[in-house]
C-alpha atoms as a PDB file:
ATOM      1  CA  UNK A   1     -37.523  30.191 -45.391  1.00  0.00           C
ATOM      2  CA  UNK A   2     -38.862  26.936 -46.920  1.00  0.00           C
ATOM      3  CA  UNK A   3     -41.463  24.881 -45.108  1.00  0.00           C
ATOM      4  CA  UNK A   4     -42.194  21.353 -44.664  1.00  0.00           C
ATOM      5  CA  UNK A   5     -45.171  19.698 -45.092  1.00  0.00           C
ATOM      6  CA  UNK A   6     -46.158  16.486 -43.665  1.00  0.00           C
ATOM      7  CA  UNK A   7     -48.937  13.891 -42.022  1.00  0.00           C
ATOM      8  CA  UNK A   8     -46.999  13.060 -38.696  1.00  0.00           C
ATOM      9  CA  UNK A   9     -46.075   9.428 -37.566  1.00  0.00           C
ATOM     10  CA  UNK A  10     -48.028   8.010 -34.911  1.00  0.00           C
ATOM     11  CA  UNK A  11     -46.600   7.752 -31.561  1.00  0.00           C
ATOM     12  CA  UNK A  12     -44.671   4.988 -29.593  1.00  0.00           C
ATOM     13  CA  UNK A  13     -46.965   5.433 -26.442  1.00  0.00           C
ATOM     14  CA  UNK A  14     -50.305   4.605 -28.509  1.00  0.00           C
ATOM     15  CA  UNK A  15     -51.466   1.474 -30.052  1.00  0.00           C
ATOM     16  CA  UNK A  16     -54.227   3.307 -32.143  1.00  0.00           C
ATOM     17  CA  UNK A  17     -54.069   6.199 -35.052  1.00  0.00           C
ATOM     18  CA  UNK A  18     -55.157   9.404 -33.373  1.00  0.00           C
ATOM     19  CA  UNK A  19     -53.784  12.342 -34.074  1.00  0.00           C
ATOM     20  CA  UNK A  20     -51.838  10.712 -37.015  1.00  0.00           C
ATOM     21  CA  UNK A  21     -54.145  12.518 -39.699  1.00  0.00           C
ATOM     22  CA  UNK A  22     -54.259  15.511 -39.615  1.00  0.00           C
ATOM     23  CA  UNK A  23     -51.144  17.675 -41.850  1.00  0.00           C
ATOM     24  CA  UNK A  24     -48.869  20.401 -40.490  1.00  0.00           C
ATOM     25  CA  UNK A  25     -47.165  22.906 -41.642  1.00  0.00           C
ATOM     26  CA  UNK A  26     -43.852  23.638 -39.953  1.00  0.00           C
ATOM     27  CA  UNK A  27     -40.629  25.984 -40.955  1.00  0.00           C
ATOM     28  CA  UNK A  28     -37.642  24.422 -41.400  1.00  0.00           C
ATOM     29  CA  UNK A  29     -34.950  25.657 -38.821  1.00  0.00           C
ATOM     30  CA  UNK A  30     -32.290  28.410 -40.644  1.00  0.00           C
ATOM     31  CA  UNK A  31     -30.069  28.237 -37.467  1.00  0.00           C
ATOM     32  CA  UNK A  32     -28.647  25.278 -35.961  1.00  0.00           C
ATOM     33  CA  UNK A  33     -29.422  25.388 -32.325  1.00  0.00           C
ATOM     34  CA  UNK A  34     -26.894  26.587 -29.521  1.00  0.00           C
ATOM     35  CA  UNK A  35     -26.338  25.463 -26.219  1.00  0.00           C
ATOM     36  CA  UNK A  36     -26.064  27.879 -23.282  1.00  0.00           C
ATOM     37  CA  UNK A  37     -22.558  27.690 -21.729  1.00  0.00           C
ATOM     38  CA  UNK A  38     -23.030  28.279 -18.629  1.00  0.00           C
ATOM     39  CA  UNK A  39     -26.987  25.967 -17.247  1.00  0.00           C
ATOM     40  CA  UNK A  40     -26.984  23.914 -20.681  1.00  0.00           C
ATOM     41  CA  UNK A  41     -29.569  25.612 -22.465  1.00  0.00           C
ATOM     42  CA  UNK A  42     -30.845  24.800 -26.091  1.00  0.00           C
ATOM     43  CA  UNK A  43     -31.999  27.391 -27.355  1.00  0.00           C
ATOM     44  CA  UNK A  44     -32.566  29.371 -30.937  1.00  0.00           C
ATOM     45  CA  UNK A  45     -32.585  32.945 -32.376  1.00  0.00           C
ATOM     46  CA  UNK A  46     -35.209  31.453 -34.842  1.00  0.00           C
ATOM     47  CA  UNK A  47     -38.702  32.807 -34.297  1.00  0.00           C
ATOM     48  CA  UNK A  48     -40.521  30.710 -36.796  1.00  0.00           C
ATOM     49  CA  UNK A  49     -39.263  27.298 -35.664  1.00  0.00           C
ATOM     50  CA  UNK A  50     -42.129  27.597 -33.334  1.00  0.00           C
ATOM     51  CA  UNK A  51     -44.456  27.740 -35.526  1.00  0.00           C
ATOM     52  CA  UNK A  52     -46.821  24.848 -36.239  1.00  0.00           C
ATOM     53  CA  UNK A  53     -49.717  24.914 -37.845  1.00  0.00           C
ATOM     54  CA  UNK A  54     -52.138  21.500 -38.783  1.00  0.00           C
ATOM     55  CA  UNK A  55     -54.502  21.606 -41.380  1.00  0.00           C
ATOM     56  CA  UNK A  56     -57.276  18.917 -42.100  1.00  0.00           C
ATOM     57  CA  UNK A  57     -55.970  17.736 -45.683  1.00  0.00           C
ATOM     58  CA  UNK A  58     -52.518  17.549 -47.509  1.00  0.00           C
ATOM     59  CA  UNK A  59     -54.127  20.106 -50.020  1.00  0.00           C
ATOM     60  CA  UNK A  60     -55.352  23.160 -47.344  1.00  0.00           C
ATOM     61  CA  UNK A  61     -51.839  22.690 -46.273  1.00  0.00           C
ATOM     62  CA  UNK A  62     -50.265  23.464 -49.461  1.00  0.00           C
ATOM     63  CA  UNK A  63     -53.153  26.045 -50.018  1.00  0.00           C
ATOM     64  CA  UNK A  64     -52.602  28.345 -47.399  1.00  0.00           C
ATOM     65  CA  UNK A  65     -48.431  28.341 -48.444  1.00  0.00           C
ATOM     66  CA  UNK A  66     -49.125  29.253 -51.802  1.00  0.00           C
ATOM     67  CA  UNK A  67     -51.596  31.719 -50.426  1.00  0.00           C
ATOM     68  CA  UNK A  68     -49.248  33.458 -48.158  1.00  0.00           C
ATOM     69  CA  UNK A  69     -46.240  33.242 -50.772  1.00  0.00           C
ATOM     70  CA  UNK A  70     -44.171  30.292 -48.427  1.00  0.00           C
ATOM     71  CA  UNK A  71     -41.818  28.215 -49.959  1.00  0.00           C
ATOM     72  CA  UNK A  72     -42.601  24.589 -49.306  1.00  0.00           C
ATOM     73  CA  UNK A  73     -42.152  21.113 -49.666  1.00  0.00           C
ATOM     74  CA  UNK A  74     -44.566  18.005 -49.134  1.00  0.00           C
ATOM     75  CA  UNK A  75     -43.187  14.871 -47.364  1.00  0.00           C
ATOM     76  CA  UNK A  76     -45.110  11.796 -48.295  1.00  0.00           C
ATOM     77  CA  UNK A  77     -46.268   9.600 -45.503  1.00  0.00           C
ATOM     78  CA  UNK A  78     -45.273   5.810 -45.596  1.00  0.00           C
ATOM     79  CA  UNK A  79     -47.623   3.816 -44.991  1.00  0.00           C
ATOM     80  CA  UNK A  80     -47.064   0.476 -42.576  1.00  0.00           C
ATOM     81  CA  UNK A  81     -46.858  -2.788 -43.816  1.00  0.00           C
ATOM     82  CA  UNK A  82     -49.207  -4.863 -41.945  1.00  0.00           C
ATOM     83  CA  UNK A  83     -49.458  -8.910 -42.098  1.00  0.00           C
ATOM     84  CA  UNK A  84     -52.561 -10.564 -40.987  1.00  0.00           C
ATOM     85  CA  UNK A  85     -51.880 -12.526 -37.633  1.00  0.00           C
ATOM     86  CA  UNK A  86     -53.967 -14.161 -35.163  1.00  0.00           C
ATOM     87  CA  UNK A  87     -53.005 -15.703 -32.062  1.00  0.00           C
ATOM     88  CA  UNK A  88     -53.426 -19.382 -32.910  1.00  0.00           C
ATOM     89  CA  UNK A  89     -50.417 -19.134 -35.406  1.00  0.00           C
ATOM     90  CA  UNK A  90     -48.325 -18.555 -32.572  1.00  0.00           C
ATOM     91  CA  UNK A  91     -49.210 -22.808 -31.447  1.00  0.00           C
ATOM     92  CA  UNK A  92     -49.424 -23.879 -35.281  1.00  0.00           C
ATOM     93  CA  UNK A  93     -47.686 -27.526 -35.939  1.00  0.00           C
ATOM     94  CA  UNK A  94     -45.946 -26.721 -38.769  1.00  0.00           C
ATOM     95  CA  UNK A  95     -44.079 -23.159 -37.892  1.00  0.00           C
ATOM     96  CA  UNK A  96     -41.763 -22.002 -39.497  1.00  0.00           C
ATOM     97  CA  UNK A  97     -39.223 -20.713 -36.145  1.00  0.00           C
ATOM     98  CA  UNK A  98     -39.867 -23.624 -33.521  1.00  0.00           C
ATOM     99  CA  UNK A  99     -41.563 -22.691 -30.514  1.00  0.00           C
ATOM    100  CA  UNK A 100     -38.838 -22.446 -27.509  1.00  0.00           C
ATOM    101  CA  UNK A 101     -40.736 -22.576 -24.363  1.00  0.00           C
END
């Protein structure tokens, strides 16, 4: 069973970074997940796909796998490109895309 670690994305319902640093550790699935004929269930014979564990740093992550003899990998976050912008350079004179309202 190999095991993924990573530094989640932050979410769509926030404008801010919580939550986003911290690392987890999570199994990947061995199973591909069924659906239940007869209500519509999803559900899984694999135990460990609930398991999630978060750590404070990319490095007590990979720690505790090599610890407990779990095969792993480590998925890089990407970082977000970010352009200065104020306001004002939405009413500049000379934009670039001409204002339509």
């Amino acid at each position: 069973m190999v095991a993924r670690i990573y530094r989640p994305a932050k979410t769509a319902m926030q404008s801010g970074k919580g939550k986003s640093g911290m690392w987890m550790l999570e199994y990947e699935p061995a199973k591909a997940k069924s659906v239940e004929p007869l209500m519509g269930y999803t559900s899984t014979e694999d135990m460990l796909a609930q398991v999630k564990m978060k750590f404070e740093s990319r490095e007590d992550a990979v720690a505790y796998a090599e610890r407990n003899d779990i095969a792993y990998r480590v998925i890089e976050p990407k970082e977000a490109k970010r352009r200065p912008m104020s306001y004002s350079d939405n009413f500049k004179f000379d934009r670039k895309v001409p204002w339509t309202h």
